[in-house]
Protein backbone atom coordinates (compact mmCIF):
# COMPACT_ATOMS: atom_id res chain seq x y z
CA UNK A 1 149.53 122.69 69.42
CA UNK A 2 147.87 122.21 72.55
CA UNK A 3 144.85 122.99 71.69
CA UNK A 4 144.78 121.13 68.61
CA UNK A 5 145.73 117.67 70.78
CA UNK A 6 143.14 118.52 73.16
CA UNK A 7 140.56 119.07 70.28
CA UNK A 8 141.62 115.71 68.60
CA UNK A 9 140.98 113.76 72.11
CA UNK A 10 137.94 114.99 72.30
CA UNK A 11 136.42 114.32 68.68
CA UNK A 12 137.98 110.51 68.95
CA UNK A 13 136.42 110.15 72.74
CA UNK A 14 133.45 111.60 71.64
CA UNK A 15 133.32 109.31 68.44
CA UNK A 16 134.13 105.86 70.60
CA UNK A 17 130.55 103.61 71.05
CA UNK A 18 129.94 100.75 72.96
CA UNK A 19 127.75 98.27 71.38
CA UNK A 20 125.04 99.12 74.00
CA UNK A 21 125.17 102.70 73.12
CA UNK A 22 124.25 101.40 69.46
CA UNK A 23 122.08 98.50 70.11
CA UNK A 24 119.84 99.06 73.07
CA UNK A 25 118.38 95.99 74.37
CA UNK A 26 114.78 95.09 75.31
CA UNK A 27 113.04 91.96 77.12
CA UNK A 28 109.81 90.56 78.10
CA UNK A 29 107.12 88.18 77.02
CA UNK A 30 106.15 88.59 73.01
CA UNK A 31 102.47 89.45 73.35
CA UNK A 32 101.70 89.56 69.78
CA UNK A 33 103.28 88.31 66.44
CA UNK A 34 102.52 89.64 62.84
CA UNK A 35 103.51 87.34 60.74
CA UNK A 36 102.31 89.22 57.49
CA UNK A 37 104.06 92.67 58.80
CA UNK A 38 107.25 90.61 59.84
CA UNK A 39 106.50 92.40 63.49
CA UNK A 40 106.46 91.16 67.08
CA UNK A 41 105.04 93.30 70.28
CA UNK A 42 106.63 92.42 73.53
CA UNK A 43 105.06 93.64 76.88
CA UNK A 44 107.62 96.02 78.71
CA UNK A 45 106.15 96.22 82.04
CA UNK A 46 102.20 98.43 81.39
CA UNK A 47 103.92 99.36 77.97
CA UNK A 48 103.67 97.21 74.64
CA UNK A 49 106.74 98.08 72.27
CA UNK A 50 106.82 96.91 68.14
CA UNK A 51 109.94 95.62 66.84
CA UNK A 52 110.04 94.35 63.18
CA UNK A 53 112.19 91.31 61.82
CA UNK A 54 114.31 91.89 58.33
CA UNK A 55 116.64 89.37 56.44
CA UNK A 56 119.39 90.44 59.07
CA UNK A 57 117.56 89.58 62.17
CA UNK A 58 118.72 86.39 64.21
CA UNK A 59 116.01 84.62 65.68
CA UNK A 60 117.71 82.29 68.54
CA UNK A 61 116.69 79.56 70.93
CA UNK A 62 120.24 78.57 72.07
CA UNK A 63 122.00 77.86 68.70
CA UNK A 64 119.32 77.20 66.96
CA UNK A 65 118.01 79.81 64.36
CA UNK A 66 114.43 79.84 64.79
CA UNK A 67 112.00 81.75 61.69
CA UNK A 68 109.68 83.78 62.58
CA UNK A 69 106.19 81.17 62.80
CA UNK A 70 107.94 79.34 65.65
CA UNK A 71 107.73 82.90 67.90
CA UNK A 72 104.53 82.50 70.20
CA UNK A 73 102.36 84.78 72.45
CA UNK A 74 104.00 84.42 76.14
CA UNK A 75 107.13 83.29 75.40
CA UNK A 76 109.94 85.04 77.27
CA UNK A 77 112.41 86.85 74.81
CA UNK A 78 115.57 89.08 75.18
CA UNK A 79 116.00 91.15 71.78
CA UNK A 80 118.82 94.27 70.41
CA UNK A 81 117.68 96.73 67.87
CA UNK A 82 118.68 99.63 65.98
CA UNK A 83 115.96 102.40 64.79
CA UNK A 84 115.96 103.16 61.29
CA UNK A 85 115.24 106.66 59.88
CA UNK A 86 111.62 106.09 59.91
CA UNK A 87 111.65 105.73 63.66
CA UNK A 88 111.06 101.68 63.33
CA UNK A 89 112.61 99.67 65.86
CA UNK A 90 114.64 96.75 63.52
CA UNK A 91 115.76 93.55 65.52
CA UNK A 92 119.18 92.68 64.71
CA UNK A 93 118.88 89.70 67.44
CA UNK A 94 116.38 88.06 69.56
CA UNK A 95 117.14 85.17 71.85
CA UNK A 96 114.42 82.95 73.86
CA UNK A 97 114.90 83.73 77.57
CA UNK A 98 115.40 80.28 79.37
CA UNK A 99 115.45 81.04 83.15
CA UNK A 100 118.08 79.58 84.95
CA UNK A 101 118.42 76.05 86.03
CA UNK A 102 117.61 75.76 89.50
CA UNK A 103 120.73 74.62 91.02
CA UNK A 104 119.13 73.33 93.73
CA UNK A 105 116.60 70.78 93.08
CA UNK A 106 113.89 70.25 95.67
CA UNK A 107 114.45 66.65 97.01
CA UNK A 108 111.71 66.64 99.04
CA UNK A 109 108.62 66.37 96.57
């Protein structure tokens, strides 16, 4: 009986994902959008990485849904994605990455 409860532990820890686990994350400026292939490259440090939009995708600037013409070259992004069987990476959500108010204004200029 023992071993069958310590068996059973281990196939539902070993089951148990965190969203993360599922849905890695990426960020970085988009460097190039494909509107035709429904695909946007975003630079990754020396690396440029593909990620493709589908029906699914959310395209976000704060709460606003954005399609995929308003996405521009430079424009700082945070995205999730899943890989499908093919090996392409498949956005499920992209938000525009608004730095941080400065909360402390410079006075002086």
């Amino acid at each position: 009986m023992k071993r069958l409860t310590s068996g059973l532990v281990t196939l539902l820890l070993a089951g148990h994902l965190h969203a993360e686990d599922r849905y890695p994350f990426a960020a970085g400026p988009i460097f190039r959008v494909e509107p035709e292939a429904r695909q946007i490259m975003i630079k990754d440090g020396a690396a440029t990485r593909s990620y493709f939009v589908t029906d699914q995708s959310y395209l976000l600037d704060g709460n606003t849904r954005l399609s995929l013409d308003k996405l521009k070259p430079g424009l700082p992004v945070k995205l999730n994605y899943y890989t499908n069987d093919t090996g392409r990476a498949l956005i499920r959500r992209l938000k525009v990455d608004h730095p941080p108010a400065d909360p402390m204004p410079d006075k002086a200029k």
